[in-house]
Protein backbone atom coordinates (compact mmCIF):
# COMPACT_ATOMS: atom_id res chain seq x y z
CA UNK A 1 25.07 36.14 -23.28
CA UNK A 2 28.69 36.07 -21.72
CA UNK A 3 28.99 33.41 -19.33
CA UNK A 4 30.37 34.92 -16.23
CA UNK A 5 27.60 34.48 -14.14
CA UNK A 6 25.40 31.61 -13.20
CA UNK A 7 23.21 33.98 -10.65
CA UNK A 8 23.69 37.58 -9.29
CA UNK A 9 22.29 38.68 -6.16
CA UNK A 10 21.65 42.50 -5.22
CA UNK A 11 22.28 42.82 -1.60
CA UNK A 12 20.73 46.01 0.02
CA UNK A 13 17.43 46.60 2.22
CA UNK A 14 13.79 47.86 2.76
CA UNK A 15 13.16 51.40 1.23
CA UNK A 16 16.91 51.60 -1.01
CA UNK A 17 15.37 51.46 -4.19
CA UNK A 18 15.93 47.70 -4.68
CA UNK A 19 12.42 47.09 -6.46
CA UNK A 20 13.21 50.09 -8.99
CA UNK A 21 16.67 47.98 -9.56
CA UNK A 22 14.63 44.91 -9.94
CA UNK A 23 12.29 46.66 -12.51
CA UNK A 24 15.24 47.78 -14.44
CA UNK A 25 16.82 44.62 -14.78
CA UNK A 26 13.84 42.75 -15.62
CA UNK A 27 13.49 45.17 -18.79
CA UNK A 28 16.48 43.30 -20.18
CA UNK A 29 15.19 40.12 -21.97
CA UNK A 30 17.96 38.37 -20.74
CA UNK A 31 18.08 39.05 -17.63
CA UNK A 32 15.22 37.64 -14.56
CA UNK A 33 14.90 39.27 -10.79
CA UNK A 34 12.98 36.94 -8.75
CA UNK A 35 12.27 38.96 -5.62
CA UNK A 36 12.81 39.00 -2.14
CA UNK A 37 13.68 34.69 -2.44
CA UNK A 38 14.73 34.06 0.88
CA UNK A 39 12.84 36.34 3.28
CA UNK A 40 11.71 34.67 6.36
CA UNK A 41 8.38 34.80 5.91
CA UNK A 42 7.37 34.23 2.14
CA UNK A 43 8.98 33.31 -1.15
CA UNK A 44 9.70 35.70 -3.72
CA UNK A 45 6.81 38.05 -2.76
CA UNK A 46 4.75 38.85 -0.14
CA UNK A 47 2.27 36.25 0.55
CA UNK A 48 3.91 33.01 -1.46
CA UNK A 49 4.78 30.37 0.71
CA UNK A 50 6.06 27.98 -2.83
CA UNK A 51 7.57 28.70 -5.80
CA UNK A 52 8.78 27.06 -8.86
CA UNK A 53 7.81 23.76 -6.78
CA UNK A 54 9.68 24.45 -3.77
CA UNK A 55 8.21 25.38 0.16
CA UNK A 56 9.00 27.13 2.60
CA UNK A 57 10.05 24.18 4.65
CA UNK A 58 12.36 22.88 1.67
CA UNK A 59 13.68 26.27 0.92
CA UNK A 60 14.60 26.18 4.96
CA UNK A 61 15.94 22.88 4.57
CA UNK A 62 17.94 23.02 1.85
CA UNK A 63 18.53 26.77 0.81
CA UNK A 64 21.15 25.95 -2.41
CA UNK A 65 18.15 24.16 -3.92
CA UNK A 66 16.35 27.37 -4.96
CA UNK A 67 19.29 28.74 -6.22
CA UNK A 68 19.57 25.45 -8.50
CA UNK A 69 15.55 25.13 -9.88
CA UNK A 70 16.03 29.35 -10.59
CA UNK A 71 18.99 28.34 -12.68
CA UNK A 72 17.30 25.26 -14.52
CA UNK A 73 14.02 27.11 -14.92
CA UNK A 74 15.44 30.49 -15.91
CA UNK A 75 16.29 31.69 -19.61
CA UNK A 76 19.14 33.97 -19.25
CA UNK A 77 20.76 34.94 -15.94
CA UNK A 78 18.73 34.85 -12.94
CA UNK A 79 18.54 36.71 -9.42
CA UNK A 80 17.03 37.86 -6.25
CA UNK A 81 17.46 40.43 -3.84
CA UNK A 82 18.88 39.79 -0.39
CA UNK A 83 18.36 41.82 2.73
CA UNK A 84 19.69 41.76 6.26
CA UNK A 85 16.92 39.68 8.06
CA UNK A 86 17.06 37.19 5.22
CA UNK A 87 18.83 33.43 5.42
CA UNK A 88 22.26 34.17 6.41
CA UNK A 89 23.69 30.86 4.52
CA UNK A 90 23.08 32.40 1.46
CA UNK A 91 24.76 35.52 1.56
CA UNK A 92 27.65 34.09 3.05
CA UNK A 93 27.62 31.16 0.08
CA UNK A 94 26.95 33.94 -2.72
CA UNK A 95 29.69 36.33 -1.58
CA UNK A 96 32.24 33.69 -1.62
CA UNK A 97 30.88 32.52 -4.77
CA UNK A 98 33.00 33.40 -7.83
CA UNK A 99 30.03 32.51 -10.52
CA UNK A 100 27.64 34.62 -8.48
CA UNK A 101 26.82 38.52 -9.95
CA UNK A 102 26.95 40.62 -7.15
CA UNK A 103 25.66 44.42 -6.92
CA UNK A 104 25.22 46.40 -3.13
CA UNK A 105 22.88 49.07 -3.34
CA UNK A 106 22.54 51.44 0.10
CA UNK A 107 20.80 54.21 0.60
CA UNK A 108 21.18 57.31 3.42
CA UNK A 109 19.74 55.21 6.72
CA UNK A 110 17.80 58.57 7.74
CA UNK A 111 15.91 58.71 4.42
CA UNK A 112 15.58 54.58 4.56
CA UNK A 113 13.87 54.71 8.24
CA UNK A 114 11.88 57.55 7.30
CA UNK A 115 10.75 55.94 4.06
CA UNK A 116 10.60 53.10 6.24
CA UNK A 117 8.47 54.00 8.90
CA UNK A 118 5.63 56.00 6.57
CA UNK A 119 5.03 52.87 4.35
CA UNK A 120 4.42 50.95 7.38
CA UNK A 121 2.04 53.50 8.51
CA UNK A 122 0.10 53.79 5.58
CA UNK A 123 0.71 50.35 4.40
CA UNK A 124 1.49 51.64 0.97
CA UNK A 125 4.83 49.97 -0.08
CA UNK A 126 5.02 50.34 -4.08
CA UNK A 127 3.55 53.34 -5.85
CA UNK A 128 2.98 53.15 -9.74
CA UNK A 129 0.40 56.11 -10.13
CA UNK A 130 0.88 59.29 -8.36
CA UNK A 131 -2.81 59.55 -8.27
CA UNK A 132 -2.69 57.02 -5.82
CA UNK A 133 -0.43 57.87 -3.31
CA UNK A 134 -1.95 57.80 -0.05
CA UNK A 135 -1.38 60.98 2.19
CA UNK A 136 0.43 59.90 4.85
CA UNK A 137 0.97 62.34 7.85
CA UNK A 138 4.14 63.42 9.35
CA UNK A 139 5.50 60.75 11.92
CA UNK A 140 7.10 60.77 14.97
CA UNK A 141 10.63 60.08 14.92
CA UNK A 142 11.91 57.40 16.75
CA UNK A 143 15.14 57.83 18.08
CA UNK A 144 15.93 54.49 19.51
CA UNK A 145 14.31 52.78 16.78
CA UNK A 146 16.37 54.63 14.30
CA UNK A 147 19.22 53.40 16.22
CA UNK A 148 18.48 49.78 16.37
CA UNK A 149 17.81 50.42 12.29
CA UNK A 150 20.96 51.54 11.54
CA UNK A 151 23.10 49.09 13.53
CA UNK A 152 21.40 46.44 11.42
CA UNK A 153 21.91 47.75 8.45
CA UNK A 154 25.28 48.96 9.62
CA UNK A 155 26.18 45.04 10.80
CA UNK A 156 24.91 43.84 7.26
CA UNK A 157 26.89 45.68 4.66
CA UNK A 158 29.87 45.33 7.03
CA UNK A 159 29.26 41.28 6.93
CA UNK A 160 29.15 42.07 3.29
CA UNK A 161 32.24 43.86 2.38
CA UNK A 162 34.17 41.33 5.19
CA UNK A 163 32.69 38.38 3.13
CA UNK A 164 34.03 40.16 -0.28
CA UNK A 165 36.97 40.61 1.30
CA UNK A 166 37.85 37.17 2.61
CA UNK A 167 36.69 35.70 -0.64
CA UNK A 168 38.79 37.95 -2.94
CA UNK A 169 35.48 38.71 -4.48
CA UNK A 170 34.19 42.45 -5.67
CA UNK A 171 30.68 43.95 -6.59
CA UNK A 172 29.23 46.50 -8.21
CA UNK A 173 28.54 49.73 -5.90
CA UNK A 174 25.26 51.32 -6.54
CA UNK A 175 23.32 54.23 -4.32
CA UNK A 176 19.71 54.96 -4.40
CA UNK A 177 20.74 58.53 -6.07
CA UNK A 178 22.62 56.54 -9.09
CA UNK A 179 19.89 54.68 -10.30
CA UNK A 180 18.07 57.77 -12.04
CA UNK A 181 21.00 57.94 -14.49
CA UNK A 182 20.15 55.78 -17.41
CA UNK A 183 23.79 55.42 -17.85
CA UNK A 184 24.16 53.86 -14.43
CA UNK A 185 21.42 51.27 -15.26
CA UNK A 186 23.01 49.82 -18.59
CA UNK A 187 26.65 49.89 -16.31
CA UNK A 188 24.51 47.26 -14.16
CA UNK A 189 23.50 45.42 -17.22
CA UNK A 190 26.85 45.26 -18.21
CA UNK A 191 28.10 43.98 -15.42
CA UNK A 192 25.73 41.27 -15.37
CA UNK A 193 26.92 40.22 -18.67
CA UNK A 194 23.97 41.74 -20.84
CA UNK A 195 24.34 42.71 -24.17
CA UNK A 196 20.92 45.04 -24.19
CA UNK A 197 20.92 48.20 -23.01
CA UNK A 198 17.65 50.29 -21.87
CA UNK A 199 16.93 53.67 -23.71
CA UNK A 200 15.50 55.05 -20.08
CA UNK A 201 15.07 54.35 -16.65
CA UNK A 202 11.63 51.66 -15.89
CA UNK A 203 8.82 54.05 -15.36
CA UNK A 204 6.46 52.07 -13.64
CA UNK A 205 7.42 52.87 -10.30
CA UNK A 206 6.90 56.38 -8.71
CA UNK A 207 9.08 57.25 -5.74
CA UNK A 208 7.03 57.72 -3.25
CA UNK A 209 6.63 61.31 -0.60
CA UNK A 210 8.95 62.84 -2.66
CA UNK A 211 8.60 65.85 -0.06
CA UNK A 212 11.83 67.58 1.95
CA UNK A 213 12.23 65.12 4.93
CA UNK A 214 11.20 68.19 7.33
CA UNK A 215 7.89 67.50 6.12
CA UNK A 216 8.12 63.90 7.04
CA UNK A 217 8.29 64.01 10.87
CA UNK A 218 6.39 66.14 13.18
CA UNK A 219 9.65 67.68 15.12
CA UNK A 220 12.86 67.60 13.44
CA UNK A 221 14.86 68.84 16.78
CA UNK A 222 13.75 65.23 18.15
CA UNK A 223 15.54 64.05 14.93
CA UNK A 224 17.97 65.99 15.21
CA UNK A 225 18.87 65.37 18.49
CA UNK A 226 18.84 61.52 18.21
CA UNK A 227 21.09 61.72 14.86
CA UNK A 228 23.31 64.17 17.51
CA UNK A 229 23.81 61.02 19.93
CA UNK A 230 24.98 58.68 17.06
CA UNK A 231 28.34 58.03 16.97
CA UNK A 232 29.23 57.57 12.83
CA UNK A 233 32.81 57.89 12.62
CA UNK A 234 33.82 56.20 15.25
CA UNK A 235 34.94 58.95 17.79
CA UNK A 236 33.58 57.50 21.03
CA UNK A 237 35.93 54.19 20.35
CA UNK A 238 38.86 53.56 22.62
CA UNK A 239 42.18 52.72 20.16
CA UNK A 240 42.12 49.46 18.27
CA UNK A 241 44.23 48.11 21.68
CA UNK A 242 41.38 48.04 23.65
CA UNK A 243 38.01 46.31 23.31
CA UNK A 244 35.90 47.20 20.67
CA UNK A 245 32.44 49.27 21.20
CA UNK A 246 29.57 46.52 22.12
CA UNK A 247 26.51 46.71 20.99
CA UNK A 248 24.46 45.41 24.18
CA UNK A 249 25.77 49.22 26.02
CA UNK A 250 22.59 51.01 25.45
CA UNK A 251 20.90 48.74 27.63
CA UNK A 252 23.14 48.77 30.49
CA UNK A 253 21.41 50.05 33.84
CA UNK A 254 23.35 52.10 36.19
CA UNK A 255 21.93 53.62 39.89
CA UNK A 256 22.62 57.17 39.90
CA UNK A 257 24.45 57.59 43.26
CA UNK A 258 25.10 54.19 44.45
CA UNK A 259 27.97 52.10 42.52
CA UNK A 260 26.19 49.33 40.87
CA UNK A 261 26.19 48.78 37.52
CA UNK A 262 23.63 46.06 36.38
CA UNK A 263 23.87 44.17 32.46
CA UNK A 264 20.91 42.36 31.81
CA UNK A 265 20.37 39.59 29.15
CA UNK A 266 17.53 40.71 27.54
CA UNK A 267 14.28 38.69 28.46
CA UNK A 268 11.61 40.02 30.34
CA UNK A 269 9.76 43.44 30.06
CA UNK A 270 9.29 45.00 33.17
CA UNK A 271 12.58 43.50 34.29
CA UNK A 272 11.84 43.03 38.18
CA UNK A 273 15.96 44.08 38.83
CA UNK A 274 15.46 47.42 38.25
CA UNK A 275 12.62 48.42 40.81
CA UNK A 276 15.03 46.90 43.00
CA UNK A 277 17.91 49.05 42.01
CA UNK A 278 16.24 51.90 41.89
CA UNK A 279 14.26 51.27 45.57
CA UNK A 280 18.34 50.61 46.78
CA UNK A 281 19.34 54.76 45.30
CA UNK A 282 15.87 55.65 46.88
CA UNK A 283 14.72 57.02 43.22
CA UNK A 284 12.00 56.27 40.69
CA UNK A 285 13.22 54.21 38.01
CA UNK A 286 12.94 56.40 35.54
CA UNK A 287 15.68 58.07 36.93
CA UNK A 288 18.02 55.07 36.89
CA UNK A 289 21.04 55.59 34.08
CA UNK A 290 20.38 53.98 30.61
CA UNK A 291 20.72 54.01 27.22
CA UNK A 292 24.58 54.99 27.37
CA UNK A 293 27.27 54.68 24.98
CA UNK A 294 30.37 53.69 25.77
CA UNK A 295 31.72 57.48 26.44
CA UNK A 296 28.63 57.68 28.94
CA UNK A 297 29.74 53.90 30.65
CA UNK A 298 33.47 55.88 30.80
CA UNK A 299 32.38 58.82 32.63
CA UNK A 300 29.87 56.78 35.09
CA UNK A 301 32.64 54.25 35.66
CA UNK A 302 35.13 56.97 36.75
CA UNK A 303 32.69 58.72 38.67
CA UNK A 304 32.03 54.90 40.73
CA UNK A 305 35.42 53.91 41.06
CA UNK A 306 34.65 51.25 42.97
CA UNK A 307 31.68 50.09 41.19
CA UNK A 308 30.58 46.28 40.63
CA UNK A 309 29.50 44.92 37.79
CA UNK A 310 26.06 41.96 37.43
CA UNK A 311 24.32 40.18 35.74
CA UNK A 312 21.47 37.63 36.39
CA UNK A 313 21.23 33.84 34.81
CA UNK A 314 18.18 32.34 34.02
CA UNK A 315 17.92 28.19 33.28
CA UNK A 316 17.52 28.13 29.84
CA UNK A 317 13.44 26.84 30.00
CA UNK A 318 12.36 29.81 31.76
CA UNK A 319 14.47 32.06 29.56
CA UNK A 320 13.12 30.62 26.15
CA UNK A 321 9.44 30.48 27.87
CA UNK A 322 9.48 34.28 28.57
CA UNK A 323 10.47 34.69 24.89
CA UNK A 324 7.70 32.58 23.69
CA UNK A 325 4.94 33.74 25.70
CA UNK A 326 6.09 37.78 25.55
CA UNK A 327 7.93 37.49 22.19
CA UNK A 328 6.06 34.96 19.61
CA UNK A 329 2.62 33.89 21.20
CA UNK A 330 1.45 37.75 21.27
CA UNK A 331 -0.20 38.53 17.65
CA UNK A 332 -0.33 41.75 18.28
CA UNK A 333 3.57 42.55 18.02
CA UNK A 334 4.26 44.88 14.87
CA UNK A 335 8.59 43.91 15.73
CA UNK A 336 7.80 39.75 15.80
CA UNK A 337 4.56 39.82 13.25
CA UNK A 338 6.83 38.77 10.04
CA UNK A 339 9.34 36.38 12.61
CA UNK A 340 5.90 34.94 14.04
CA UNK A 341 4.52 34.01 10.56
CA UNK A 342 7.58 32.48 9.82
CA UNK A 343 7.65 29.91 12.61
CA UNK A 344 4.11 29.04 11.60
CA UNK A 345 4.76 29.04 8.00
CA UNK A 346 8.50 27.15 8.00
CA UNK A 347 8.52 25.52 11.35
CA UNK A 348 4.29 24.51 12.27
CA UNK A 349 4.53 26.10 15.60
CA UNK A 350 0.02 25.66 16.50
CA UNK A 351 -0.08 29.27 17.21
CA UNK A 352 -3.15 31.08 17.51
CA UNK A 353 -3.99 33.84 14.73
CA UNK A 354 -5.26 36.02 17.68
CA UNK A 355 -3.26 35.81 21.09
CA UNK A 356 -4.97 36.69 23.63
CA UNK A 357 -8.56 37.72 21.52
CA UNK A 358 -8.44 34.24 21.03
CA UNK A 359 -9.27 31.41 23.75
CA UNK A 360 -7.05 29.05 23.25
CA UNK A 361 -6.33 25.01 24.50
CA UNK A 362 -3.50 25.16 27.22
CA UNK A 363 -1.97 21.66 25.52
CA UNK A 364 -1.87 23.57 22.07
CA UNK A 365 0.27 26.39 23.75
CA UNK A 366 2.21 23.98 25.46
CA UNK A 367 2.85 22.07 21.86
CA UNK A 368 3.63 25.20 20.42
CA UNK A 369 6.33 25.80 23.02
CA UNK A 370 8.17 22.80 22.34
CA UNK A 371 7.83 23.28 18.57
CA UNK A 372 9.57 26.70 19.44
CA UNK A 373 12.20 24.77 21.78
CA UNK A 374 12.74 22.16 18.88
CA UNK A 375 13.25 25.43 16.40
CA UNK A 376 16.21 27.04 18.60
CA UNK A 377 18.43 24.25 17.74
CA UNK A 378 19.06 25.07 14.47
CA UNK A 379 18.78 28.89 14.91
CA UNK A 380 21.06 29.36 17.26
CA UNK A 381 23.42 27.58 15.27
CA UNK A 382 22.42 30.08 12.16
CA UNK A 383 21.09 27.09 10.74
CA UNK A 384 17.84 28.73 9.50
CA UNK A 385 16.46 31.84 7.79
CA UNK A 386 15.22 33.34 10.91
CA UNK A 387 17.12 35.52 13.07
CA UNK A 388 18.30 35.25 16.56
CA UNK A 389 16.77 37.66 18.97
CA UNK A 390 18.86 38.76 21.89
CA UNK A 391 15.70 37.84 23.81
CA UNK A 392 16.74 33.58 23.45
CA UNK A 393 20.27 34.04 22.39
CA UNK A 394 22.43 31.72 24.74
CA UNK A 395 23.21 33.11 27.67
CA UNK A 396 26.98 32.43 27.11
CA UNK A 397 27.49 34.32 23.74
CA UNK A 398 25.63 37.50 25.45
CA UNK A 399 28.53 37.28 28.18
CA UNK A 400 30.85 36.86 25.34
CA UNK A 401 29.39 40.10 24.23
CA UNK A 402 29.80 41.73 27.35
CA UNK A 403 33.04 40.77 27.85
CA UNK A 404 34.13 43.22 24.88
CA UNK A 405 33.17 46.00 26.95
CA UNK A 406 32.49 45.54 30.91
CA UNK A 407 32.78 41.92 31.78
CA UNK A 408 30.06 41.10 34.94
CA UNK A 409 31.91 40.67 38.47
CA UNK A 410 29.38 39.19 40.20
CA UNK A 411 27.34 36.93 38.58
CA UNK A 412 23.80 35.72 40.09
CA UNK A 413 20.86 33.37 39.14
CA UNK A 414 17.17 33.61 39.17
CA UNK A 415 16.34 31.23 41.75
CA UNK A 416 15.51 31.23 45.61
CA UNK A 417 18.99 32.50 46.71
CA UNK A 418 18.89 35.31 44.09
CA UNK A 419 17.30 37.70 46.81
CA UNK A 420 20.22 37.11 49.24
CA UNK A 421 22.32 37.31 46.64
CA UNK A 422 21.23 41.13 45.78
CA UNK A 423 21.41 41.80 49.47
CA UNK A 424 25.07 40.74 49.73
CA UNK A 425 25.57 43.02 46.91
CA UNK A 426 24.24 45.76 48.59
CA UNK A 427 25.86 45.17 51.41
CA UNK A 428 29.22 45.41 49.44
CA UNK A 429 28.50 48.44 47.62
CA UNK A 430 27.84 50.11 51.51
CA UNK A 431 24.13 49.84 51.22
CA UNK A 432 21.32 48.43 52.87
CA UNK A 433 18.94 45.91 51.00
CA UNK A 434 15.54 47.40 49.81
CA UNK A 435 12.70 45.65 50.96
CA UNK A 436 11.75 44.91 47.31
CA UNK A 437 11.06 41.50 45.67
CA UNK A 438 13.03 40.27 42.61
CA UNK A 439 11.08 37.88 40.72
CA UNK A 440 11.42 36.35 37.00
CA UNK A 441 7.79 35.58 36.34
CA UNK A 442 7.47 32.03 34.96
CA UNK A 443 3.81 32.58 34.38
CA UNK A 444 1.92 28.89 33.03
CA UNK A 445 5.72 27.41 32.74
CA UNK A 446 5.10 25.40 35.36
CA UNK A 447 1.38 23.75 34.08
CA UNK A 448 3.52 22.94 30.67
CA UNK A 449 6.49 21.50 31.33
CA UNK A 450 7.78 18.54 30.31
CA UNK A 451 10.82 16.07 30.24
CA UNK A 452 10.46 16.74 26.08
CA UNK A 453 10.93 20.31 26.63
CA UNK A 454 13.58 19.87 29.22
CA UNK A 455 15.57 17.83 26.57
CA UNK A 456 14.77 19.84 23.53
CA UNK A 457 15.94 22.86 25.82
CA UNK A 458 19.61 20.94 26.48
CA UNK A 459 19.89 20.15 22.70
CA UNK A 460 19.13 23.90 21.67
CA UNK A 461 20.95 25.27 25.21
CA UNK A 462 24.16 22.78 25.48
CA UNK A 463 26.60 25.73 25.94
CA UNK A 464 24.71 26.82 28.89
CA UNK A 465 23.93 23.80 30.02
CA UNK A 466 27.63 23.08 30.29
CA UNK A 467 29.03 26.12 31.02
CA UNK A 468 26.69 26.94 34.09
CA UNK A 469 25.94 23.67 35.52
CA UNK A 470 21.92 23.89 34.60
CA UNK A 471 20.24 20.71 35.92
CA UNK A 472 16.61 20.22 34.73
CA UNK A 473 14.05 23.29 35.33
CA UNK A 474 11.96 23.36 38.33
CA UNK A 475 9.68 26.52 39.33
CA UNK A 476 11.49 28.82 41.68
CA UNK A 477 10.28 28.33 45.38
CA UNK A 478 10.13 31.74 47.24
């Protein structure tokens, strides 16, 4: 075949059709799909942790050396399928990569999360027999979770046409609708350099719940209403002179009457700031102002013209042990199950397979926190596979994030002065201090520690380290 390529890559994700594309392809004789290659969590497909000789650790290690044994080993041209959680170093290596094939296939997110969220519910992810489709019943729609879906996907395929873009590279365009057009099938063949051509689409697969989508969710005014808040085309953004739209807004916290407006890092769930915010407007917290956009931060803002602006600091230990022990230790977490097998697959982390069902040795927790600690080096670099969670992001790239929309004022620290702190803030906004205890819980931080945590924390942490002043961790004294 034509040598233009010496790989291709389709880059698209879950529930767009990308396994029917892979079927298609594979038809070709010349032509080899090798799967999901570089998700987190397996090789290829779902439960391989090797292929073709290589591990999960070595793929981790040294991601271009996949892409090298699938060209040695492969006869014709061969490929994988990339997604948005999947090793960042490669997409960024294959877009500006002239020898690599590359086709984008999307799909409408509303149908995707759907599609999405019913194969997680009946665990039925490929169909190839109608007789066996599971009957799955209408979900409930998740508004913020459809949000959080679409930014992703959203942030991906604009990394992706940014990447073409700097690279003076192009693709090949495909939506889910196109691929039931033969025609559009042997255009992706061609492409890819392939002489053969199919006579009709792979008929394997079945697409499955083929239904309307108003028979997919139990109340389509709640779906309705959280596609109503979305902001598509860009409306609610100020002119290209001012900052851009962040995406941390949403989980701003504002009091209701009183002028405070509190960004948190994200950590821990309850956050102990906002009984204390909402004890200072005399309110239950429910009532307290969240999940704004930007418009909504406008209005409140003009409404609280006086209005200050914090955020609380944790040292870097406590922050990454909150995210260990609420995050990654639980087994029980649908959101970190895949992330969670991926530490234990790629990176050893002792966890138990059942946390808390499971009794488990404090030292083997405390080993698998300073695994963790050890494995935030590299991720927060975007050094490995695995993504990283706003929960143990740096502390100093959140308030870079910030900063594009409302930069904190006042900026406090967990610690023993943090209550006084909060009460000087009150006192400034014309309000006196509620009675109510602020407290990051630490929980068994302080039976673990160590001065090899402490150091892996600097290594992973040195931005904060040197931008706040942290000195080593010691539990917070009341």
């Amino acid at each position: 075949m034509p040598d233009r390529f010496d790989y291709f890559v389709i880059f698209a994700g879950m529930r767009t059709g990308s396994n029917y594309l892979e079927r298609n392809l594979n038809a070709a004789p010349d032509l080899r799909c090798y799967g999901e290659l570089y998700n987190p969590y397996f090789i290829a497909h779902e439960g391989q942790e090797s292929f073709l000789g290589l591990t999960l650790a070595q793929r981790e290690a040294d991601p271009d050396a996949l892409i090298a044994r699938i060209r040695e080993e492969t006869v014709g041209l061969p490929g994988f399928r990339l997604f948005h959680d999947h090793d960042q170093r490669v997409r960024d290596r294959a877009l500006a990569d002239p020898r690599a094939g590359k086709i984008i296939l999307t799909r409408n997110p509303l149908d995707s999360y759907v599609s999405y969220c019913r194969a997680l519910a009946s665990n039925q992810w490929v169909l190839t027999d109608a007789k066996g489709q599971i009957d799955t019943p209408a979900i409930d729609f998740d508004g913020p979770g459809f949000a959080t879906f679409l930014a992703d996907q959203t942030d991906y395929f604009t990394a992706v046409r940014q990447g073409l873009a700097r690279a003076g590279q192009t693709a090949l365009t495909l939506r889910y609708e196109d691929l039931q057009q033969i025609e559009v099938i042997n255009g992706a063949l061609a492409y890819l350099g392939s002489p053969h051509r199919l006579a009709r689409p792979e008929r394997t697969l079945k697409r499955q719940n083929p239904e309307p989508l108003e028979g997919k969710v139990t109340d389509m005014a709640v779906l309705r209403a959280a596609v109503a808040g979305l902001d598509p085309f860009g409306i609610d953004h100020l002119p290209p002179s001012a900052p851009p739209r962040g995406p941390a807004v949403p989980s701003y916290v504002a009091c209701p009457d009183t002028g405070l407006l509190y960004l948190p890092m994200a950590g821990p769930e309850p956050d102990p700031v906002l009984a204390w915010m909402a004890a200072l407007d005399g309110v239950p917290k429910d009532a307290l102002i969240t999940g704004m956009r930007q418009k909504d931060l406008r209005a409140w803002r003009q409404a609280h013209p006086n209005a200050r602006c914090f955020t609380v600091l944790r040292h870097p230990v406590a922050r990454a042990h909150t995210a260990f022990v609420t995050r990654i230790l639980p087994s029980g977490l649908q959101a970190y199950a895949e992330l969670r097998h991926g530490l234990i697959a790629a990176y050893k982390l002792p966890l138990p397979e059942h946390f808390p069902a499971d009794e488990v040795d404090p030292d083997r927790i405390g080993k698998a926190f300073l695994r963790f600690l050890k494995f935030l080096k590299p991720n927060l670099a975007a050094q490995t596979s695995l993504r990283i969670d706003p929960s143990w992001a740096a502390q100093m790239t959140v308030l870079q994030g910030m900063a594009q929309v409302a930069m904190p004022d006042v900026i406090l620290r967990d610690g023993p002065t943090l209550q006084t702190d909060l009460a000087g803030l009150a006192a400034r906004a014309g309000r006196p201090a509620p009675d109510v205890p602020v407290v990051f819980e630490t929980g068994n931080l302080g039976a673990l520690y160590t001065p090899d945590m402490e150091k892996a924390a600097q290594a992973a942490y040195g931005v904060d380290y040197a931008s706040f002043g942290f000195g080593p961790w010691t539990p917070t004294k009341a």
